[in-house]
C-alpha atoms as a PDB file:
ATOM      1  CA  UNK A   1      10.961   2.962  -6.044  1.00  0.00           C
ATOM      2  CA  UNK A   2      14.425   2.998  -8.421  1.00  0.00           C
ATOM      3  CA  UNK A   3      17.041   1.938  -6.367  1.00  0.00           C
ATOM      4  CA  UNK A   4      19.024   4.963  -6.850  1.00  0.00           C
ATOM      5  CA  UNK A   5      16.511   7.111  -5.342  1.00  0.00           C
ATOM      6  CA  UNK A   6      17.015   5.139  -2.027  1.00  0.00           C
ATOM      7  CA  UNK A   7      19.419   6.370   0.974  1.00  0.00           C
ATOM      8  CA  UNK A   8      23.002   5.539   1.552  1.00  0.00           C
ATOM      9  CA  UNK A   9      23.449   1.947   3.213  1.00  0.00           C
ATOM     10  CA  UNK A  10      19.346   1.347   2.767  1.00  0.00           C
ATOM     11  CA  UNK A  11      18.914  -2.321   0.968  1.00  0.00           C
ATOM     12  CA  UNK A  12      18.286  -2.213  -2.794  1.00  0.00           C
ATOM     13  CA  UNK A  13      14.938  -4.318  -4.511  1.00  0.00           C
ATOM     14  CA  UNK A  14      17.573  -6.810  -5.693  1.00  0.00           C
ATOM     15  CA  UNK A  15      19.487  -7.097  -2.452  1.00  0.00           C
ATOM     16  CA  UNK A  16      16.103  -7.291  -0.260  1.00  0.00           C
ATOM     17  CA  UNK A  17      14.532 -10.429  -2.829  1.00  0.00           C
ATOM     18  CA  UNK A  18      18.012 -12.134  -2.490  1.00  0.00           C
ATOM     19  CA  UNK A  19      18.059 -12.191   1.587  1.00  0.00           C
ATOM     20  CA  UNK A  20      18.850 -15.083   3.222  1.00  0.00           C
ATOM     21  CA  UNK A  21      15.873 -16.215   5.298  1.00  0.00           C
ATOM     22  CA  UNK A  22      17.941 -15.788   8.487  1.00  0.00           C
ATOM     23  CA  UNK A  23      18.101 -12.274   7.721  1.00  0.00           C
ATOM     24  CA  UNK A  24      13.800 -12.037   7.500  1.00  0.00           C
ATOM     25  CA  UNK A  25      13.234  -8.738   9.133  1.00  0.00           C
ATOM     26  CA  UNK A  26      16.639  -7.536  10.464  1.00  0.00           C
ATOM     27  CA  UNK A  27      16.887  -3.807  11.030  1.00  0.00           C
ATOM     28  CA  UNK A  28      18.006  -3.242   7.650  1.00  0.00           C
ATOM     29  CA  UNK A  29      14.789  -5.129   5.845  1.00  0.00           C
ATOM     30  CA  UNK A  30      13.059  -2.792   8.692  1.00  0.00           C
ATOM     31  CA  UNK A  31      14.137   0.543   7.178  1.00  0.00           C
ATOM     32  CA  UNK A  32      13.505  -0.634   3.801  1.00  0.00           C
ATOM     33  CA  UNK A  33      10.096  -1.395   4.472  1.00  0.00           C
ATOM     34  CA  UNK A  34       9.916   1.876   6.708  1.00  0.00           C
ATOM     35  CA  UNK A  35      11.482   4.074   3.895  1.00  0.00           C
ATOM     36  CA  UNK A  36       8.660   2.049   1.274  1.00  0.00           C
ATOM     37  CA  UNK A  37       5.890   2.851   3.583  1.00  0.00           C
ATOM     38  CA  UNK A  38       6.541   6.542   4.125  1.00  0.00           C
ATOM     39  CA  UNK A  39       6.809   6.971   0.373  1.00  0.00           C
ATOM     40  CA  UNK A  40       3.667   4.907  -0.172  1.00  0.00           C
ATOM     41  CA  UNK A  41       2.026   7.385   2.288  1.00  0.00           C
ATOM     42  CA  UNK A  42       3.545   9.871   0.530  1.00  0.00           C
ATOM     43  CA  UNK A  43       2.297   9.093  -2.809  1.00  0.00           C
ATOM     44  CA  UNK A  44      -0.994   7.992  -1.545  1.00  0.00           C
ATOM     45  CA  UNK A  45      -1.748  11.476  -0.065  1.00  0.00           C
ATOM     46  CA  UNK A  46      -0.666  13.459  -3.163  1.00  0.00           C
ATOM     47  CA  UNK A  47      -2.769  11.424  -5.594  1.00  0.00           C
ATOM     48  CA  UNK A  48      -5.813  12.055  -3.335  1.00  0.00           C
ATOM     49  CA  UNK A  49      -4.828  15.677  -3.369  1.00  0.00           C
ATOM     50  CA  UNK A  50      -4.545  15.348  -7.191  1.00  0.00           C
ATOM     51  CA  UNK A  51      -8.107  13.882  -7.324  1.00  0.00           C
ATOM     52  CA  UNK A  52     -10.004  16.587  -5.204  1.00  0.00           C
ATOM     53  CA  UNK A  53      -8.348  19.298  -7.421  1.00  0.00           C
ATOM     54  CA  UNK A  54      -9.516  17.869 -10.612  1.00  0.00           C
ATOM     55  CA  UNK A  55     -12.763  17.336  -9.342  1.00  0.00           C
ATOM     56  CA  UNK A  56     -13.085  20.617  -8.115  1.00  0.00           C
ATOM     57  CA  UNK A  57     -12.071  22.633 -10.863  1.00  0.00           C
ATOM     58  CA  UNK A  58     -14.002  21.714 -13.914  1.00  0.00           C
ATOM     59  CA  UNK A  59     -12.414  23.164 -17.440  1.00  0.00           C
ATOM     60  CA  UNK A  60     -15.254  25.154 -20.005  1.00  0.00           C
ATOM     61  CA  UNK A  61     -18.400  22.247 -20.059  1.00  0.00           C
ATOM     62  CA  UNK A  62     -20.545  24.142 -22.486  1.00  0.00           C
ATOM     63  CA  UNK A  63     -20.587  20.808 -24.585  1.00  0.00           C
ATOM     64  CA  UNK A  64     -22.609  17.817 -22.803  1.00  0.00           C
ATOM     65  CA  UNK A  65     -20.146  14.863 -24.076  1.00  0.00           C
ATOM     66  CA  UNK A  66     -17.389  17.253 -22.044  1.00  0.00           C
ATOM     67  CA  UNK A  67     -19.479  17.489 -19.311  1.00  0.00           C
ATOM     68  CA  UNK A  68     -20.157  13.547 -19.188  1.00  0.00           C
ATOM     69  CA  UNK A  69     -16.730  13.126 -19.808  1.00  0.00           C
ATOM     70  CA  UNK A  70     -15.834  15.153 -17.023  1.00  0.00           C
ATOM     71  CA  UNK A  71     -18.733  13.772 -14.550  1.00  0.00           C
ATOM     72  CA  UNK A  72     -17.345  10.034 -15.255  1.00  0.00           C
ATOM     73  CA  UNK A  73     -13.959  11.407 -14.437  1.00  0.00           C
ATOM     74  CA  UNK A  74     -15.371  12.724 -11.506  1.00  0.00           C
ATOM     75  CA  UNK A  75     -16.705   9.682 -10.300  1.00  0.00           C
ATOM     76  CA  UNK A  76     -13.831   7.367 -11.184  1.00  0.00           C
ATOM     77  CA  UNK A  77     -11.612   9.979  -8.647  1.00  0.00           C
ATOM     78  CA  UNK A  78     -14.214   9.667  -6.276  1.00  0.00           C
ATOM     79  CA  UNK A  79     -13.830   6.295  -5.956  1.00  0.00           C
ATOM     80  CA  UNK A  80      -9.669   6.318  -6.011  1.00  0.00           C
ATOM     81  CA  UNK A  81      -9.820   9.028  -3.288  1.00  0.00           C
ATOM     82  CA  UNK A  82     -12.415   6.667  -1.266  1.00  0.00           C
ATOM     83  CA  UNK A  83      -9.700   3.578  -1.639  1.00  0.00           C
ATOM     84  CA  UNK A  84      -6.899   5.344  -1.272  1.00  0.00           C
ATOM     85  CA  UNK A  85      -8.312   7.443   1.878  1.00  0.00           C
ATOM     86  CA  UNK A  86      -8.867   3.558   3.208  1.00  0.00           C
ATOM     87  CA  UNK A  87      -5.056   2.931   2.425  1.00  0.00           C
ATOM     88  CA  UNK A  88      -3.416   5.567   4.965  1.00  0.00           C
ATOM     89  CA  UNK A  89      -4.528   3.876   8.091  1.00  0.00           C
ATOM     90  CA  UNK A  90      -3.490   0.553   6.896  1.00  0.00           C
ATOM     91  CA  UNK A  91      -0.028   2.322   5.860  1.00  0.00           C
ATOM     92  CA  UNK A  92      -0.060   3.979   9.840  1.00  0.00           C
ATOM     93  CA  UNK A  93      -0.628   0.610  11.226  1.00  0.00           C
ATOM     94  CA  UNK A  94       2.292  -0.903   9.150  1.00  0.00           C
ATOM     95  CA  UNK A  95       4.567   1.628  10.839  1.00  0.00           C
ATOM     96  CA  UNK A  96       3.174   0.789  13.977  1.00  0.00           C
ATOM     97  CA  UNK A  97       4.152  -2.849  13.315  1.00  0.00           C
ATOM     98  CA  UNK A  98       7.605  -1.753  12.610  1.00  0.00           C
ATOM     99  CA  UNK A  99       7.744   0.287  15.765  1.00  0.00           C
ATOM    100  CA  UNK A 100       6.901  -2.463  17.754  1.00  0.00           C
ATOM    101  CA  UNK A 101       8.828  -4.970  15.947  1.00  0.00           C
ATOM    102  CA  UNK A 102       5.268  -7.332  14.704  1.00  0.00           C
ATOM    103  CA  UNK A 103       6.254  -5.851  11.134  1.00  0.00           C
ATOM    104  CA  UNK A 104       6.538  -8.842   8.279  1.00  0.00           C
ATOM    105  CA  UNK A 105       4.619 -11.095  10.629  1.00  0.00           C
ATOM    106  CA  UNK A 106       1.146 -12.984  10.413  1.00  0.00           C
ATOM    107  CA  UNK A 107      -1.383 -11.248  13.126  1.00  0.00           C
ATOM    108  CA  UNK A 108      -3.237 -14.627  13.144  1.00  0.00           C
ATOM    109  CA  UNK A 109      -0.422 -17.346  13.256  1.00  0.00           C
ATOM    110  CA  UNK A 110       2.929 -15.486  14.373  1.00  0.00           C
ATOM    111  CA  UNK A 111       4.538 -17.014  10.886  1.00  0.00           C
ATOM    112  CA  UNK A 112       6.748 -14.695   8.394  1.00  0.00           C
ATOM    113  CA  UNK A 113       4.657 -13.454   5.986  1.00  0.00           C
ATOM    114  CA  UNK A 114       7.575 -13.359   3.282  1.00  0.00           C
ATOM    115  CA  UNK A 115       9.054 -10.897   1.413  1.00  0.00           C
ATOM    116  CA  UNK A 116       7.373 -11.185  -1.793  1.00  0.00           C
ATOM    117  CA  UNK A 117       4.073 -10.940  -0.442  1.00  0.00           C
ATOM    118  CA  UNK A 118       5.555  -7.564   1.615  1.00  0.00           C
ATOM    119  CA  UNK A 119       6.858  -6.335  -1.454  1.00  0.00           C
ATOM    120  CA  UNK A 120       3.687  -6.704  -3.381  1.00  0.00           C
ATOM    121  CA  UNK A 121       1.384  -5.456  -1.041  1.00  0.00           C
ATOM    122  CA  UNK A 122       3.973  -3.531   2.042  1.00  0.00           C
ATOM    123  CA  UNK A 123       0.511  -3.515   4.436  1.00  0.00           C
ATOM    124  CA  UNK A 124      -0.070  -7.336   4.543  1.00  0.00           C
ATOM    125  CA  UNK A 125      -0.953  -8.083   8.046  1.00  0.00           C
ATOM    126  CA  UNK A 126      -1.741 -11.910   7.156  1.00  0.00           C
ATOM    127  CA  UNK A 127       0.490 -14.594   5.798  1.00  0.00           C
ATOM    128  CA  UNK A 128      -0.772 -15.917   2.629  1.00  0.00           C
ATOM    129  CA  UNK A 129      -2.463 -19.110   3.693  1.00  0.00           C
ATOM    130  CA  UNK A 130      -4.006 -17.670   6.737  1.00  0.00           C
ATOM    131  CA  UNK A 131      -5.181 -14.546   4.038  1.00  0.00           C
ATOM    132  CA  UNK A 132      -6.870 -17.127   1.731  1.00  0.00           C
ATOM    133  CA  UNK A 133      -8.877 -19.155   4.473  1.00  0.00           C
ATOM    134  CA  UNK A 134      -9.728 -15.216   6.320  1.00  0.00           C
ATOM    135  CA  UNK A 135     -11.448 -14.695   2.260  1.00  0.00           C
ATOM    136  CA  UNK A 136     -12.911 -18.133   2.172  1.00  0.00           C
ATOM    137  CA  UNK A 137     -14.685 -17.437   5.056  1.00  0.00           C
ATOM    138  CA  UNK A 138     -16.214 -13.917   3.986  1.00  0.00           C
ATOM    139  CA  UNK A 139     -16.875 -14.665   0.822  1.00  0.00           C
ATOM    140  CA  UNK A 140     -18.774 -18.670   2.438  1.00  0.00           C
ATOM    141  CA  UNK A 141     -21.150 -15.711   4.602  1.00  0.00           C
ATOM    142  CA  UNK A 142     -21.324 -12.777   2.346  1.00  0.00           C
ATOM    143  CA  UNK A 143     -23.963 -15.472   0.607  1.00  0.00           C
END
C-alpha cells in the first residue's frame, strides 16, 4: 500500500512503525489496519478471480510442451486459489477483532502482538512467542 493511495487523516507506513507504544491500537492504528485488511481482501479476491479465468480459458494447445506448460500453470493457480480461498476467513475474522476491539492482541495470552508482526502478516491472531511454542507443539505430534 503507497502511502499516497491512503485516505485523508489515515496513518502513513512510516507514521504507524514510529508509534509510541502508548499509542498500540488507538482508533487511528485501528483504521489503518481496517483500511489494510479490506484491501488485502480486496486483492485476495481478485487474484483468485484472476486464477479461475486463466485456468478456464486455455489459449491454442495443439503443441504438447504448451499444453504441459499450461497444465503446470494450471496447477500452480490451483494451489494459490486453494491458499488464498483459506486467507478470506482469516481476513473476516481480523475485522471481527477490530469490531470488537481484540484486534493487535494475542488470543492465547492477552499481550500486544506488535506492530511489526501486524504489518507483516495483518491476520496474526498470536503474539510471536506464544506462535512459536503453538508450532513447536504441531510440528513435536505431526511425528
Amino acid at each position: 500500500m503507497d502511502n499516497k493511495e491512503l485516505k485523508p487523516n489515515m496513518l502513513t507506513l512510516d507514521q504507524i512503525k514510529a508509534a509510541p507504544d502508548e499509542d498500540y491500537m488507538n482508533d487511528d492504528q485501528l483504521a489503518f489496519f481496517r483500511n489494510l485488511l479490506i484491501e488485502l481482501h480486496e486483492s485476495t479476491r481478485v487474484h483468485i478471480q484472476q486464477a479461475k479465468d486463466q485456468m478456464s480459458s486455455p489459449a491454442d494447445l495443439s503443441d504438447e510442451s504448451d499444453r504441459a506448460t499450461w497444465e503446470e500453470q494450471c496447477a500452480l493457480s490451483l494451489r494459490i486459489v486453494e491458499r488464498e480461498q483459506k486467507l478470506l476467513p482469516k481476513i473476516q475474522q481480523a475485522l471481527e477483532r477490530i469490531r470488537l476491539g481484540e484486534y493487535g492482541y494475542c488470543l492465547e495470552s492477552g499481550e500486544p502482538i506488535g506492530i511489526l508482526r501486524l504489518l507483516a502478516r495483518p491476520t496474526a491472531e498470536y503474539c510471536a512467542e506464544v506462535k512459536a511454542i503453538r508450532e513447536i507443539k504441531e510440528h513435536a505430534y505431526k511425528h
